[in-house]
PDB file of N, CA and C in Angstrom:
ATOM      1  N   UNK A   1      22.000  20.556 -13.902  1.00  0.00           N
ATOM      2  CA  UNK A   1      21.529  19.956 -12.672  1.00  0.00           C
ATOM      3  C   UNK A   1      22.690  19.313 -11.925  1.00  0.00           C
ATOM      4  N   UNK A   2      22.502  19.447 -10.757  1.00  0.00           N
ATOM      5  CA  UNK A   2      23.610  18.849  -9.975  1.00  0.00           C
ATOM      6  C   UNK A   2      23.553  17.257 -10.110  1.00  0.00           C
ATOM      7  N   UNK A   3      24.811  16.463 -10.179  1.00  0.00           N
ATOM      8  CA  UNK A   3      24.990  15.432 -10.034  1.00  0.00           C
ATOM      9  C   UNK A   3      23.897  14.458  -9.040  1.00  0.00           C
ATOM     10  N   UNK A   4      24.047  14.879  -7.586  1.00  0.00           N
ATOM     11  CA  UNK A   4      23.485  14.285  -6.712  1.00  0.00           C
ATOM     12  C   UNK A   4      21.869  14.030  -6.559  1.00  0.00           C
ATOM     13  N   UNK A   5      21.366  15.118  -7.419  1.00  0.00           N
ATOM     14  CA  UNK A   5      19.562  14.910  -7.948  1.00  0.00           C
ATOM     15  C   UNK A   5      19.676  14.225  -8.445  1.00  0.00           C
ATOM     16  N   UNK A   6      20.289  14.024 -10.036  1.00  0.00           N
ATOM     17  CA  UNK A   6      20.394  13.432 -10.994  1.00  0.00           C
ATOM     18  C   UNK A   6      20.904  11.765 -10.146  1.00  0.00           C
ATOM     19  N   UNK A   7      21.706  11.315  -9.670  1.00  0.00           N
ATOM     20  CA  UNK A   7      21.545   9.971  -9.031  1.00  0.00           C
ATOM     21  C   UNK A   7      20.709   9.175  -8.148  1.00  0.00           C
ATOM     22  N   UNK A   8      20.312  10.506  -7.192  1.00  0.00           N
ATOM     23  CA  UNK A   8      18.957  10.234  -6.329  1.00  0.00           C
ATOM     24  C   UNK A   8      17.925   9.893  -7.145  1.00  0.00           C
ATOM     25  N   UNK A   9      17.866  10.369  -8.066  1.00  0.00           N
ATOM     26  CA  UNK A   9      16.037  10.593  -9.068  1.00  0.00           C
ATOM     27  C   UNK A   9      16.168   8.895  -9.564  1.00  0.00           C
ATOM     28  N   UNK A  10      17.826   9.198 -10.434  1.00  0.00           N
ATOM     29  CA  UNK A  10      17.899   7.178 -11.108  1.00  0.00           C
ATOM     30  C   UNK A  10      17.640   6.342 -10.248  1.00  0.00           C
ATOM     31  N   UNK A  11      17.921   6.005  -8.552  1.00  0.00           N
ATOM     32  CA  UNK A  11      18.233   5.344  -8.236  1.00  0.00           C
ATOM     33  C   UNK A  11      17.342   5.107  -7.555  1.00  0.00           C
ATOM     34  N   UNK A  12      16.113   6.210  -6.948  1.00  0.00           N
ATOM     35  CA  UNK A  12      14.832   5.942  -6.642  1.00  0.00           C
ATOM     36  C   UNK A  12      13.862   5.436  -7.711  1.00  0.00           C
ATOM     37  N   UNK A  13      13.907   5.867  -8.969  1.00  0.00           N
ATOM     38  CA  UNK A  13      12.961   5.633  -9.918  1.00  0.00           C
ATOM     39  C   UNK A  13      13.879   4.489 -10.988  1.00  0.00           C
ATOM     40  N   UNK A  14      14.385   3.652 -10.739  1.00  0.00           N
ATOM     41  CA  UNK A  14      15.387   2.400 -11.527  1.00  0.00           C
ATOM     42  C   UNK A  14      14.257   1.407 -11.881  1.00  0.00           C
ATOM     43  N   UNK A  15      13.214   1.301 -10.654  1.00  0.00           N
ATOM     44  CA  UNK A  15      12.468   0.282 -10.575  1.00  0.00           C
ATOM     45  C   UNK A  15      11.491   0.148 -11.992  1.00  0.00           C
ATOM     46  N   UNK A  16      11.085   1.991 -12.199  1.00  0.00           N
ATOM     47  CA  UNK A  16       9.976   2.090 -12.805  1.00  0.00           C
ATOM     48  C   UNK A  16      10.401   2.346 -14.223  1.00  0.00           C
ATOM     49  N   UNK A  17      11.477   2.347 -14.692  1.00  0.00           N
ATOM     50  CA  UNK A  17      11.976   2.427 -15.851  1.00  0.00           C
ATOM     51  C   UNK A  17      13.168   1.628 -16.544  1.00  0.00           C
ATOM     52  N   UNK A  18      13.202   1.150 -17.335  1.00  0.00           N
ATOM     53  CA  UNK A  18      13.638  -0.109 -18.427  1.00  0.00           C
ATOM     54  C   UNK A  18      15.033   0.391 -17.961  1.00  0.00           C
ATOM     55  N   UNK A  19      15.817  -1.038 -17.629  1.00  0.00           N
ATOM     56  CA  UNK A  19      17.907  -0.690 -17.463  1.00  0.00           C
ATOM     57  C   UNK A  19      17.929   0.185 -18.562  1.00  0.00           C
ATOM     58  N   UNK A  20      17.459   0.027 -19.905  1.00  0.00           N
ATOM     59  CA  UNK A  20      18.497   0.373 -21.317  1.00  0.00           C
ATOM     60  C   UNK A  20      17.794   1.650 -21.611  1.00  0.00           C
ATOM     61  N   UNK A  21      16.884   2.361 -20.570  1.00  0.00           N
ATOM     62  CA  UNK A  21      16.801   3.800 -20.612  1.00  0.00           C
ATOM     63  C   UNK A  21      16.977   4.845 -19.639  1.00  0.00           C
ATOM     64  N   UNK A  22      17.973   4.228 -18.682  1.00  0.00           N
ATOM     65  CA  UNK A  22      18.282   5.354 -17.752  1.00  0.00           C
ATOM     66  C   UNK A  22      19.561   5.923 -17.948  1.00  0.00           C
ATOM     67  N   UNK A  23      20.650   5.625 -18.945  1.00  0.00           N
ATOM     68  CA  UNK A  23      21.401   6.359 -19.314  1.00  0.00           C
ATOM     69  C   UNK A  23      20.742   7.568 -20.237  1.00  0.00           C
ATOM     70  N   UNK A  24      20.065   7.372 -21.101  1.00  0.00           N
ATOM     71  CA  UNK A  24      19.483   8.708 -21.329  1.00  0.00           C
ATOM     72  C   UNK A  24      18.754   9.421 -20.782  1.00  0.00           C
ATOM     73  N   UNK A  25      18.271   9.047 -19.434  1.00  0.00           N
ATOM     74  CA  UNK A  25      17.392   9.607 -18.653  1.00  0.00           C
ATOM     75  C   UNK A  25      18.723  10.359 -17.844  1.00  0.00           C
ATOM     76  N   UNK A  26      19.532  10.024 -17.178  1.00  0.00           N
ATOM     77  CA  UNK A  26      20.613  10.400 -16.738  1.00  0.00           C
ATOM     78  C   UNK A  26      21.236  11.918 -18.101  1.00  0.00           C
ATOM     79  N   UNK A  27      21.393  11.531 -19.301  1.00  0.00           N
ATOM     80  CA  UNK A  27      21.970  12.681 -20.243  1.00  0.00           C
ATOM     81  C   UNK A  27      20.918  13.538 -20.320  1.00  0.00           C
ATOM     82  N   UNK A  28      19.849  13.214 -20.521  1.00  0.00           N
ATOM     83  CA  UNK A  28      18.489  14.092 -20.584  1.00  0.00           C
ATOM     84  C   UNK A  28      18.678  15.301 -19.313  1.00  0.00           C
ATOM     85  N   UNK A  29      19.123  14.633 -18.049  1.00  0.00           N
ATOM     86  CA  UNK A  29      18.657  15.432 -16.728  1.00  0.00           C
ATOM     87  C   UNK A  29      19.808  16.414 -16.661  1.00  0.00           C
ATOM     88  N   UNK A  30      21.078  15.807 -17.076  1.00  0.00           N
ATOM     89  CA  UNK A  30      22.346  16.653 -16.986  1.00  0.00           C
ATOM     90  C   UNK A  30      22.717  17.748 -17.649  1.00  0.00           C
ATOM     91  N   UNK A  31      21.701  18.142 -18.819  1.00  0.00           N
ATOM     92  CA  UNK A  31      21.648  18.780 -19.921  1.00  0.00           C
ATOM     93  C   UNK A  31      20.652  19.830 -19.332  1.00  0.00           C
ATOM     94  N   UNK A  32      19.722  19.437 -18.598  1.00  0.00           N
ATOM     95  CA  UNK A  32      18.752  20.536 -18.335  1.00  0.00           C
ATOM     96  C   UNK A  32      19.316  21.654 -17.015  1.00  0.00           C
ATOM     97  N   UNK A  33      18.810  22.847 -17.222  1.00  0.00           N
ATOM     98  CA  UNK A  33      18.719  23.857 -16.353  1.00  0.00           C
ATOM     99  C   UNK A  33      18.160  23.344 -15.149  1.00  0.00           C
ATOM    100  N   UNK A  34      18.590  23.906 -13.811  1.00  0.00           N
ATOM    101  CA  UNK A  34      18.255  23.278 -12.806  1.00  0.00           C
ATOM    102  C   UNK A  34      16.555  23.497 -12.230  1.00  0.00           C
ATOM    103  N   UNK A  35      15.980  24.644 -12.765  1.00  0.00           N
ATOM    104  CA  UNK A  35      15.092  25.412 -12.992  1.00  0.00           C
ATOM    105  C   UNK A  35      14.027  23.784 -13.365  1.00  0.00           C
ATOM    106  N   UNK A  36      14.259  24.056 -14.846  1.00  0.00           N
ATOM    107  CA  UNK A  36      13.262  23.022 -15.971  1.00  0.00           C
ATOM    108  C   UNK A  36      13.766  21.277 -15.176  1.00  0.00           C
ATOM    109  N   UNK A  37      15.044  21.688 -14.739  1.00  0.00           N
ATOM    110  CA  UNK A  37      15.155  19.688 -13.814  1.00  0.00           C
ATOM    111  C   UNK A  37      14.787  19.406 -13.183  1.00  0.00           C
ATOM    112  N   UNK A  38      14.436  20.233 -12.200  1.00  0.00           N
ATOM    113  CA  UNK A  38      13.359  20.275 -10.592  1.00  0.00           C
ATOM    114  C   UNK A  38      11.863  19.216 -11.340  1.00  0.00           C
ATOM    115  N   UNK A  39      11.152  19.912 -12.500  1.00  0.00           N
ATOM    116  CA  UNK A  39       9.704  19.444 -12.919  1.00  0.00           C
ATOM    117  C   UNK A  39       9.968  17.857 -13.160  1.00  0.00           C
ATOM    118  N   UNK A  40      10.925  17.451 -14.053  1.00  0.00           N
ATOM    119  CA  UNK A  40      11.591  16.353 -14.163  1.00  0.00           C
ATOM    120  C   UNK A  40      11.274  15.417 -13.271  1.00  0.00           C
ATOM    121  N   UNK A  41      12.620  16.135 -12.163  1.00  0.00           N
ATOM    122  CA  UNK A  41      12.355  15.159 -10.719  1.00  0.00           C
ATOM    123  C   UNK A  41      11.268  14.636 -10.368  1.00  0.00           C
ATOM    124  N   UNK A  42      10.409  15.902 -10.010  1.00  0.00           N
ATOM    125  CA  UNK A  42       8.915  15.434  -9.580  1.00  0.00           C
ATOM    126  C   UNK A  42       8.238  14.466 -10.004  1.00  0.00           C
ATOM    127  N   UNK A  43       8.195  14.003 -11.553  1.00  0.00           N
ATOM    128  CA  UNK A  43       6.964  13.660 -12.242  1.00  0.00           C
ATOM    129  C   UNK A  43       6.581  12.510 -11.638  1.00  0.00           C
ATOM    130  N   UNK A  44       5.586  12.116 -11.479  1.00  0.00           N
ATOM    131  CA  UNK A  44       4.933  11.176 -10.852  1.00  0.00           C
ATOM    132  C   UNK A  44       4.599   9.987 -12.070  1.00  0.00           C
ATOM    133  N   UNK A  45       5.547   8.840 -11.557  1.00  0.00           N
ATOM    134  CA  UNK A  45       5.416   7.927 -12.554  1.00  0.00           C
ATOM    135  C   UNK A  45       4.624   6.526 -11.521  1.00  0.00           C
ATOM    136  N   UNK A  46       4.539   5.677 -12.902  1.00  0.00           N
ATOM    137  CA  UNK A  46       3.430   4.277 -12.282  1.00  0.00           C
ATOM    138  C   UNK A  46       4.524   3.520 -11.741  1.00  0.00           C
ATOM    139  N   UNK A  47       3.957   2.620 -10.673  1.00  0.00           N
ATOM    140  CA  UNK A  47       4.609   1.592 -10.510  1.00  0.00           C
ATOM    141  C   UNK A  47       4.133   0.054 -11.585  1.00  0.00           C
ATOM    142  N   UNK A  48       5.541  -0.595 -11.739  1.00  0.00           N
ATOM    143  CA  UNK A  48       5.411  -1.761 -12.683  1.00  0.00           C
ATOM    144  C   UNK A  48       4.418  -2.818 -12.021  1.00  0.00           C
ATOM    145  N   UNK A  49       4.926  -2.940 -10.204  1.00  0.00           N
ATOM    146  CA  UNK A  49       4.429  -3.778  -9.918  1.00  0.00           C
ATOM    147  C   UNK A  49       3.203  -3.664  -9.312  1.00  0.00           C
ATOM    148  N   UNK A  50       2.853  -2.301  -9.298  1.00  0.00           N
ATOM    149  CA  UNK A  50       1.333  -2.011  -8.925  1.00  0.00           C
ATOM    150  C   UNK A  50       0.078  -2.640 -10.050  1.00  0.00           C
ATOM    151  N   UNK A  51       0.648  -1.727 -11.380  1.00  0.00           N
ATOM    152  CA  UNK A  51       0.052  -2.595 -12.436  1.00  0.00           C
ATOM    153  C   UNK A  51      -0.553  -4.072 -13.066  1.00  0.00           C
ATOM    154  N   UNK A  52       0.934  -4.225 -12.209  1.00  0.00           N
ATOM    155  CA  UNK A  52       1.057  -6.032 -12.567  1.00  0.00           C
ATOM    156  C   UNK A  52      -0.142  -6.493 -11.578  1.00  0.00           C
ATOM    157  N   UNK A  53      -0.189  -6.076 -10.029  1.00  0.00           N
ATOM    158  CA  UNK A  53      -1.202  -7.018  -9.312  1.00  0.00           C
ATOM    159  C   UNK A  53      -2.624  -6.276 -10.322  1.00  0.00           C
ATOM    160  N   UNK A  54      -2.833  -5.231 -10.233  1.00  0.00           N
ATOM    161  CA  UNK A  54      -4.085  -4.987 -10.754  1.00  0.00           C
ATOM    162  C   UNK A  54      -4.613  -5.753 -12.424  1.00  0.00           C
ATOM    163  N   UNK A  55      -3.711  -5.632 -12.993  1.00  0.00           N
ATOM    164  CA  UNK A  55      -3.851  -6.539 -13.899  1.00  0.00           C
ATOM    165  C   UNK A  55      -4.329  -8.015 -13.710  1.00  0.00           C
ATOM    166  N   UNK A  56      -3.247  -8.698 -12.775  1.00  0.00           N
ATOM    167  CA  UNK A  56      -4.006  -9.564 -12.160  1.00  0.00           C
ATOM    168  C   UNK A  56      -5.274 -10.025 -11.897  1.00  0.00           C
ATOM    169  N   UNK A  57      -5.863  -8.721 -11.337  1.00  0.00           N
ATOM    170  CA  UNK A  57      -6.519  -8.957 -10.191  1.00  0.00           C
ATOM    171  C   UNK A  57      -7.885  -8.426 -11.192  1.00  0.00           C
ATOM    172  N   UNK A  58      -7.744  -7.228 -11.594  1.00  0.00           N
ATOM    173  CA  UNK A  58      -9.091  -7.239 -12.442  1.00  0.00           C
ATOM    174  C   UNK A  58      -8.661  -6.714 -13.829  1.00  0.00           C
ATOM    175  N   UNK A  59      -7.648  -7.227 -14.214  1.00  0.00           N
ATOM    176  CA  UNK A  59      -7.535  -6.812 -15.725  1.00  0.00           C
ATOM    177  C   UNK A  59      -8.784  -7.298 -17.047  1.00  0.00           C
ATOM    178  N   UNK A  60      -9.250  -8.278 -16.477  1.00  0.00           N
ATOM    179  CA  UNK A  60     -10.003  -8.452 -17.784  1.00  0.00           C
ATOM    180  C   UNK A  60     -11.177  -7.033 -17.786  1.00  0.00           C
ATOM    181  N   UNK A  61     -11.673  -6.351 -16.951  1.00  0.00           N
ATOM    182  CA  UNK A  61     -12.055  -5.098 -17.098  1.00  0.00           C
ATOM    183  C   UNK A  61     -11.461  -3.851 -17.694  1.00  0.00           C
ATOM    184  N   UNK A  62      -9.569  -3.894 -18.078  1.00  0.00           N
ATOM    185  CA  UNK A  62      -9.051  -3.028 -18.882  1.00  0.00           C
ATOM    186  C   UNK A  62      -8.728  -1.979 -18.089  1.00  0.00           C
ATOM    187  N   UNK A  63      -8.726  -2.114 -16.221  1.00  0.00           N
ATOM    188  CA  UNK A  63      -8.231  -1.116 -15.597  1.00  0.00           C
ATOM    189  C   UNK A  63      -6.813  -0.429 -15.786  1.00  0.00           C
ATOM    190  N   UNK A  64      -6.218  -1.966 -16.145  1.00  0.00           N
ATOM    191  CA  UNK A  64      -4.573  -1.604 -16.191  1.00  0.00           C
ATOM    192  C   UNK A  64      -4.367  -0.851 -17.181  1.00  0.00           C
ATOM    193  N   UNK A  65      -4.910  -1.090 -18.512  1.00  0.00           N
ATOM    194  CA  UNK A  65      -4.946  -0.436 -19.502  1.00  0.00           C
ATOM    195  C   UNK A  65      -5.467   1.684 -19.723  1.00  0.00           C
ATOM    196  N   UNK A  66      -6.124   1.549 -19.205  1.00  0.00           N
ATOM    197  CA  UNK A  66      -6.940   2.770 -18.271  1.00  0.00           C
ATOM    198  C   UNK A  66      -5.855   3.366 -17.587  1.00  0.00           C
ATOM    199  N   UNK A  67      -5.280   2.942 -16.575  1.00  0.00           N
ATOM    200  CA  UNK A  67      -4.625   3.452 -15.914  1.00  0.00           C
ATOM    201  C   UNK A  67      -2.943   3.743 -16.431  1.00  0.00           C
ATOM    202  N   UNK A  68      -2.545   3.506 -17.736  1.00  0.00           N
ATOM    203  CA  UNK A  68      -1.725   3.270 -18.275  1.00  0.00           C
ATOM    204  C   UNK A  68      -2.376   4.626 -20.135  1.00  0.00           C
ATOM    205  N   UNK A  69      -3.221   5.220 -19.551  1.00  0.00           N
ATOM    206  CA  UNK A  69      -3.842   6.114 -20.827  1.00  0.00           C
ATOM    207  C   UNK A  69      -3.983   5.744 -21.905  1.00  0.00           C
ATOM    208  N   UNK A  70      -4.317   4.343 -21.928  1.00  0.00           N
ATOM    209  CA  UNK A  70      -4.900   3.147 -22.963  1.00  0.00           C
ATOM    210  C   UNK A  70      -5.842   3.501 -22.868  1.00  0.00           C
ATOM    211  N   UNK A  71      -7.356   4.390 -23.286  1.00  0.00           N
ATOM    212  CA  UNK A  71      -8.503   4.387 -23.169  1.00  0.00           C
ATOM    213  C   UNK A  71      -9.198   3.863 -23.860  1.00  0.00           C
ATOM    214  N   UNK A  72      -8.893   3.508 -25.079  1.00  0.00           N
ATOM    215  CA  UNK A  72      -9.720   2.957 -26.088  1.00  0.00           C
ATOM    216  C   UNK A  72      -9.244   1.652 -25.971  1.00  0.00           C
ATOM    217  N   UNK A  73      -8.098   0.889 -25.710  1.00  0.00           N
ATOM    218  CA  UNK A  73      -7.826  -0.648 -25.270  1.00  0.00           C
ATOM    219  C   UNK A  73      -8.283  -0.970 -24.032  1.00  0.00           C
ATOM    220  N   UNK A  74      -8.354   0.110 -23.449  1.00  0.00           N
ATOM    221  CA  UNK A  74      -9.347  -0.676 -21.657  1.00  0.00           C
ATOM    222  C   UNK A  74     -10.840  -0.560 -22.268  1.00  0.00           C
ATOM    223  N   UNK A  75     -11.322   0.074 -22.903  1.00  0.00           N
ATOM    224  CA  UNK A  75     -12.810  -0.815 -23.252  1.00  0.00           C
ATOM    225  C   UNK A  75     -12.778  -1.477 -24.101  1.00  0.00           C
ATOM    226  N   UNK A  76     -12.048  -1.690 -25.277  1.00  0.00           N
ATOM    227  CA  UNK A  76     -12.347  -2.910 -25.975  1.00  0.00           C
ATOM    228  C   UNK A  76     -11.909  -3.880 -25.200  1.00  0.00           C
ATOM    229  N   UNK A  77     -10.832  -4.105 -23.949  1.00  0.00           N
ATOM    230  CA  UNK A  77     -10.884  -5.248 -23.530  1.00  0.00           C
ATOM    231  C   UNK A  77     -12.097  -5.465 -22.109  1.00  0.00           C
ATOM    232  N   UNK A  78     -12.371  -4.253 -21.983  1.00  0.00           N
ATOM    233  CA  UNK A  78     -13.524  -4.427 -21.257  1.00  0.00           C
ATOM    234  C   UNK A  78     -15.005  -4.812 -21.450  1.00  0.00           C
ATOM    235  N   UNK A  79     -15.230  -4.440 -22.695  1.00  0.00           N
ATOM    236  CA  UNK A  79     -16.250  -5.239 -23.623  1.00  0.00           C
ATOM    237  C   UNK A  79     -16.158  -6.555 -23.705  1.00  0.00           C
ATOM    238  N   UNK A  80     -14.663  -6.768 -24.385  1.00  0.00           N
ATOM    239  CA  UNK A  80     -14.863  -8.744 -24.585  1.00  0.00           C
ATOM    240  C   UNK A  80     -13.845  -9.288 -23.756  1.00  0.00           C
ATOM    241  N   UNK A  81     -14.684  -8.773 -22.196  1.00  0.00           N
ATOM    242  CA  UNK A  81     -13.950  -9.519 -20.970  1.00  0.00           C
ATOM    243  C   UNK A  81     -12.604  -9.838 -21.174  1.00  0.00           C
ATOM    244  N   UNK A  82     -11.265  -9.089 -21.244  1.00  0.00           N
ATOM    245  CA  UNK A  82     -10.058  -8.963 -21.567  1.00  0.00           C
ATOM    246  C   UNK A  82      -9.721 -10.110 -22.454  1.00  0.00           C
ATOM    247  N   UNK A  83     -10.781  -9.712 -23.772  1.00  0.00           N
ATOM    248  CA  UNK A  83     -10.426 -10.666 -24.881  1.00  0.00           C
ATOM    249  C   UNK A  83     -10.619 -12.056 -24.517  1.00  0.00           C
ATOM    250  N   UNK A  84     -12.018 -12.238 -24.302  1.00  0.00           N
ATOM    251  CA  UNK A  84     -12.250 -13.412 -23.792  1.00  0.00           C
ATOM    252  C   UNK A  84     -10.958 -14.343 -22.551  1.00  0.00           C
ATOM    253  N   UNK A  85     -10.388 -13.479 -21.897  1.00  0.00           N
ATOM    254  CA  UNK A  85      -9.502 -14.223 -21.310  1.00  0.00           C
ATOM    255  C   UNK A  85      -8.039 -13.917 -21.923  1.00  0.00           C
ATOM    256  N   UNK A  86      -7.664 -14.252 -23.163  1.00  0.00           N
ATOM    257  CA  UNK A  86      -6.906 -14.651 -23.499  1.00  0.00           C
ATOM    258  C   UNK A  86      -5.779 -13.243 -23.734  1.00  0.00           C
ATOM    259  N   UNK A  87      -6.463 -12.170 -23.851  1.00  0.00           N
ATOM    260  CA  UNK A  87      -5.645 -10.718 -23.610  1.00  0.00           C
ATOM    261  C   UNK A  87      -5.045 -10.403 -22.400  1.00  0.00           C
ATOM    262  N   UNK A  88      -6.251 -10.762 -21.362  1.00  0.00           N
ATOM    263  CA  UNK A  88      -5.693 -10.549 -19.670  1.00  0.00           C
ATOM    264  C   UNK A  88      -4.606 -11.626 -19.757  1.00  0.00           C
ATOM    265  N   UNK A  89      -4.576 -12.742 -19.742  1.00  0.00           N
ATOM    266  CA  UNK A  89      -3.350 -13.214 -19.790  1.00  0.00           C
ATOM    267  C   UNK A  89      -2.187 -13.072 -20.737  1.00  0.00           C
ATOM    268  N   UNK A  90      -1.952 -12.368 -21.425  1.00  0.00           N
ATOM    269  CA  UNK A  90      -0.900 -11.547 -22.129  1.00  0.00           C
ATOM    270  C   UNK A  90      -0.491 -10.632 -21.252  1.00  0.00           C
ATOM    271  N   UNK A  91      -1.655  -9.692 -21.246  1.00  0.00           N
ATOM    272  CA  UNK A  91      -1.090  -8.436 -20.456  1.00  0.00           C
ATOM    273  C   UNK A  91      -0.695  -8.701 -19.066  1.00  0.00           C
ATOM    274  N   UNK A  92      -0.734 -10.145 -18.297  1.00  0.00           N
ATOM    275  CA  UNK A  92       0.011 -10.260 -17.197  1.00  0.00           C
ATOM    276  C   UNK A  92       1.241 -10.689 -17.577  1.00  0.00           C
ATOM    277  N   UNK A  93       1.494 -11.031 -18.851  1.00  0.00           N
ATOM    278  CA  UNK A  93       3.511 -11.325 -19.042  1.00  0.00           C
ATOM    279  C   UNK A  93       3.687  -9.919 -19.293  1.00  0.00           C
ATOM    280  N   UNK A  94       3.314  -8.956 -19.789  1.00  0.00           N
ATOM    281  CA  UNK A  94       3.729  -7.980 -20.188  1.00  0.00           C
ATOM    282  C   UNK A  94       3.728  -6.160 -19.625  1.00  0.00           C
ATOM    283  N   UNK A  95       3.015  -6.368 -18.306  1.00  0.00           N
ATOM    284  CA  UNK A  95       1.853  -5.042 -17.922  1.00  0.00           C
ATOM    285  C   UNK A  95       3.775  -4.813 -17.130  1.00  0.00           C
ATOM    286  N   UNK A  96       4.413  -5.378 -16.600  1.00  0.00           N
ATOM    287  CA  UNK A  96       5.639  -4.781 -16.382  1.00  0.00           C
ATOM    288  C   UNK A  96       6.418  -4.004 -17.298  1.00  0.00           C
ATOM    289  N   UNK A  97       6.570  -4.378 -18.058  1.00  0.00           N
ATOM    290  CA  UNK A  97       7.336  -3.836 -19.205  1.00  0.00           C
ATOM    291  C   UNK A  97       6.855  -2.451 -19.864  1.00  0.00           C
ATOM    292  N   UNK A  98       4.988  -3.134 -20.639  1.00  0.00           N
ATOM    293  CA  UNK A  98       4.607  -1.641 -20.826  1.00  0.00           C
ATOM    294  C   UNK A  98       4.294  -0.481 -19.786  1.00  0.00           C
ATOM    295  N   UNK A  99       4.079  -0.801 -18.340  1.00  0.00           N
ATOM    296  CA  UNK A  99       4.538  -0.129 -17.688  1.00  0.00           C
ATOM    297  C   UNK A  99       5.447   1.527 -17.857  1.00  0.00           C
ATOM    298  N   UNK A 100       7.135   0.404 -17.700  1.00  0.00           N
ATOM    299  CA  UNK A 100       8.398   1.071 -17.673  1.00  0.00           C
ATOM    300  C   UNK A 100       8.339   2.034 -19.315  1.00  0.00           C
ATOM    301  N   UNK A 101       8.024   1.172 -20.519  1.00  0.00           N
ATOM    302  CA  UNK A 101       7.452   1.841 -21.497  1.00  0.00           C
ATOM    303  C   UNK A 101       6.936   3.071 -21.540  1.00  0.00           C
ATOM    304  N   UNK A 102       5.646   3.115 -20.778  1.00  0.00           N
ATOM    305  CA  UNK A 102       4.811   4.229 -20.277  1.00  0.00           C
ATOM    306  C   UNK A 102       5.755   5.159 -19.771  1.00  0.00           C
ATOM    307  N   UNK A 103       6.015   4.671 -18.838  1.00  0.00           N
ATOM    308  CA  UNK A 103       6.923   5.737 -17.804  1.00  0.00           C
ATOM    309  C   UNK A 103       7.868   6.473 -18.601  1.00  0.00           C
ATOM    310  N   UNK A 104       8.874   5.772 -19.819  1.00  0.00           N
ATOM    311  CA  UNK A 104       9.648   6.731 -19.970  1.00  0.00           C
ATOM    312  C   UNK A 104       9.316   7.718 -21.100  1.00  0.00           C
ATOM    313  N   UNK A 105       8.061   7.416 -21.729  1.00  0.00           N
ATOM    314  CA  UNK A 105       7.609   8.470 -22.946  1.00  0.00           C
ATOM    315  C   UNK A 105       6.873   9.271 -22.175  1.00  0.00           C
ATOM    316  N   UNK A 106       6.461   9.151 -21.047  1.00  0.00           N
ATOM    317  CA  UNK A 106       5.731   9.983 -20.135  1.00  0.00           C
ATOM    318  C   UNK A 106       6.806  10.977 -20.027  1.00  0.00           C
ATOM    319  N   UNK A 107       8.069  10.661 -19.656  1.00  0.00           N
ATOM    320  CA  UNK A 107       9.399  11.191 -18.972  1.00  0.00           C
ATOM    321  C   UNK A 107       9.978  11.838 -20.486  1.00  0.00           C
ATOM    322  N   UNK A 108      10.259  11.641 -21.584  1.00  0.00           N
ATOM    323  CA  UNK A 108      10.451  12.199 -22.700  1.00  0.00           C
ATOM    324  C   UNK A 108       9.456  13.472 -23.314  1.00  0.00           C
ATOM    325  N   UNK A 109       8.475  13.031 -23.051  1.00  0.00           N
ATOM    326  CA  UNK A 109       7.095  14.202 -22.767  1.00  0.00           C
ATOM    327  C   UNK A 109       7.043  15.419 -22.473  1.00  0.00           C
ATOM    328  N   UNK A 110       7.669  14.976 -20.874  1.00  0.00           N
ATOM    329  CA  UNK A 110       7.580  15.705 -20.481  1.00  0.00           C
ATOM    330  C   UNK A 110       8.499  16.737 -20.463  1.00  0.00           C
ATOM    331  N   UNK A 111      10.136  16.488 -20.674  1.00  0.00           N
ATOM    332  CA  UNK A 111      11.117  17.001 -21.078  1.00  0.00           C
ATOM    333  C   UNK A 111      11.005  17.381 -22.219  1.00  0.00           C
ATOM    334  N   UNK A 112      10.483  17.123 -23.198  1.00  0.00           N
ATOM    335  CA  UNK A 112       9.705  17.910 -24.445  1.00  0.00           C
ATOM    336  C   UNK A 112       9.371  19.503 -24.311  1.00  0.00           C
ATOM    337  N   UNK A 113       8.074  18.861 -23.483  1.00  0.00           N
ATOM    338  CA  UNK A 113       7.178  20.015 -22.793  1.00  0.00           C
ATOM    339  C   UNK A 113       7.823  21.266 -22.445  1.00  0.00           C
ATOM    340  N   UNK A 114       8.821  21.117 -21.429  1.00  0.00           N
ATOM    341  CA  UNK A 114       9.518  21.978 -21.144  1.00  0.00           C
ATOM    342  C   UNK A 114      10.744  22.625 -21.479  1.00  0.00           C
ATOM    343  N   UNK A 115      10.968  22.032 -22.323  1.00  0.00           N
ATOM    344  CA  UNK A 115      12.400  22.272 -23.285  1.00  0.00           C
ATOM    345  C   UNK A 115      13.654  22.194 -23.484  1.00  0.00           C
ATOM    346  N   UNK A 116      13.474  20.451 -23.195  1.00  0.00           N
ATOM    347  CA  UNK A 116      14.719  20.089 -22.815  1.00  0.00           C
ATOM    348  C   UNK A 116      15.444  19.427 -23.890  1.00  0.00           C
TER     349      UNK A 116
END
């Protein structure tokens, strides 16, 4: 893959993925055929801080979790009202992080997938 994808892609998507994994996201992309790097580029990842307000905002329902392919942790915290409380407020110190988390096993996945 050409250099200049490969910096555009980091430097648009920096936000949505952890500092201490975009050097391998960077070796991952440089390694691939330009063909299989194009799918790469594309993938449509979450935003941290989208999460974070929704979490906010109605996490004790387990949306964030849901929306993060937690299915079985968005109803158990949707059952006991995000752990009586005390889960939704966890997962607002943390819905950033697992986020970027998400994002990059999504991104390992998917370079899996295709054979990188």
């Amino acid at each position: 893959m050409t250099s200049e994808k490969i910096d555009l892609f980091v430097a648009s998507h920096s936000k949505d993925f952890d500092m201490t994994h975009l050097p391998q996201i960077k070796s991952m992309l440089e390694k691939m055929p330009e063909e299989k790097g194009n799918i790469l580029l594309s993938m449509d990842t979450k935003s941290p801080t989208t999460i974070l307000i929704i979490s906010i905002l109605v996490g004790s329902f387990g949306i964030d979790r849901f929306m993060l392919g937690q299915a079985g942790l968005g109803v158990l915290k949707l059952l006991t009202l995000g752990g009586f409380g005390i889960w939704t407020i966890v997962d607002w110190c943390t819905a950033i992080s697992r986020t970027k988390k998400h994002n990059f096993e999504e991104f390992i996945k998917l370079a899996n997938t295709i054979g990188g």
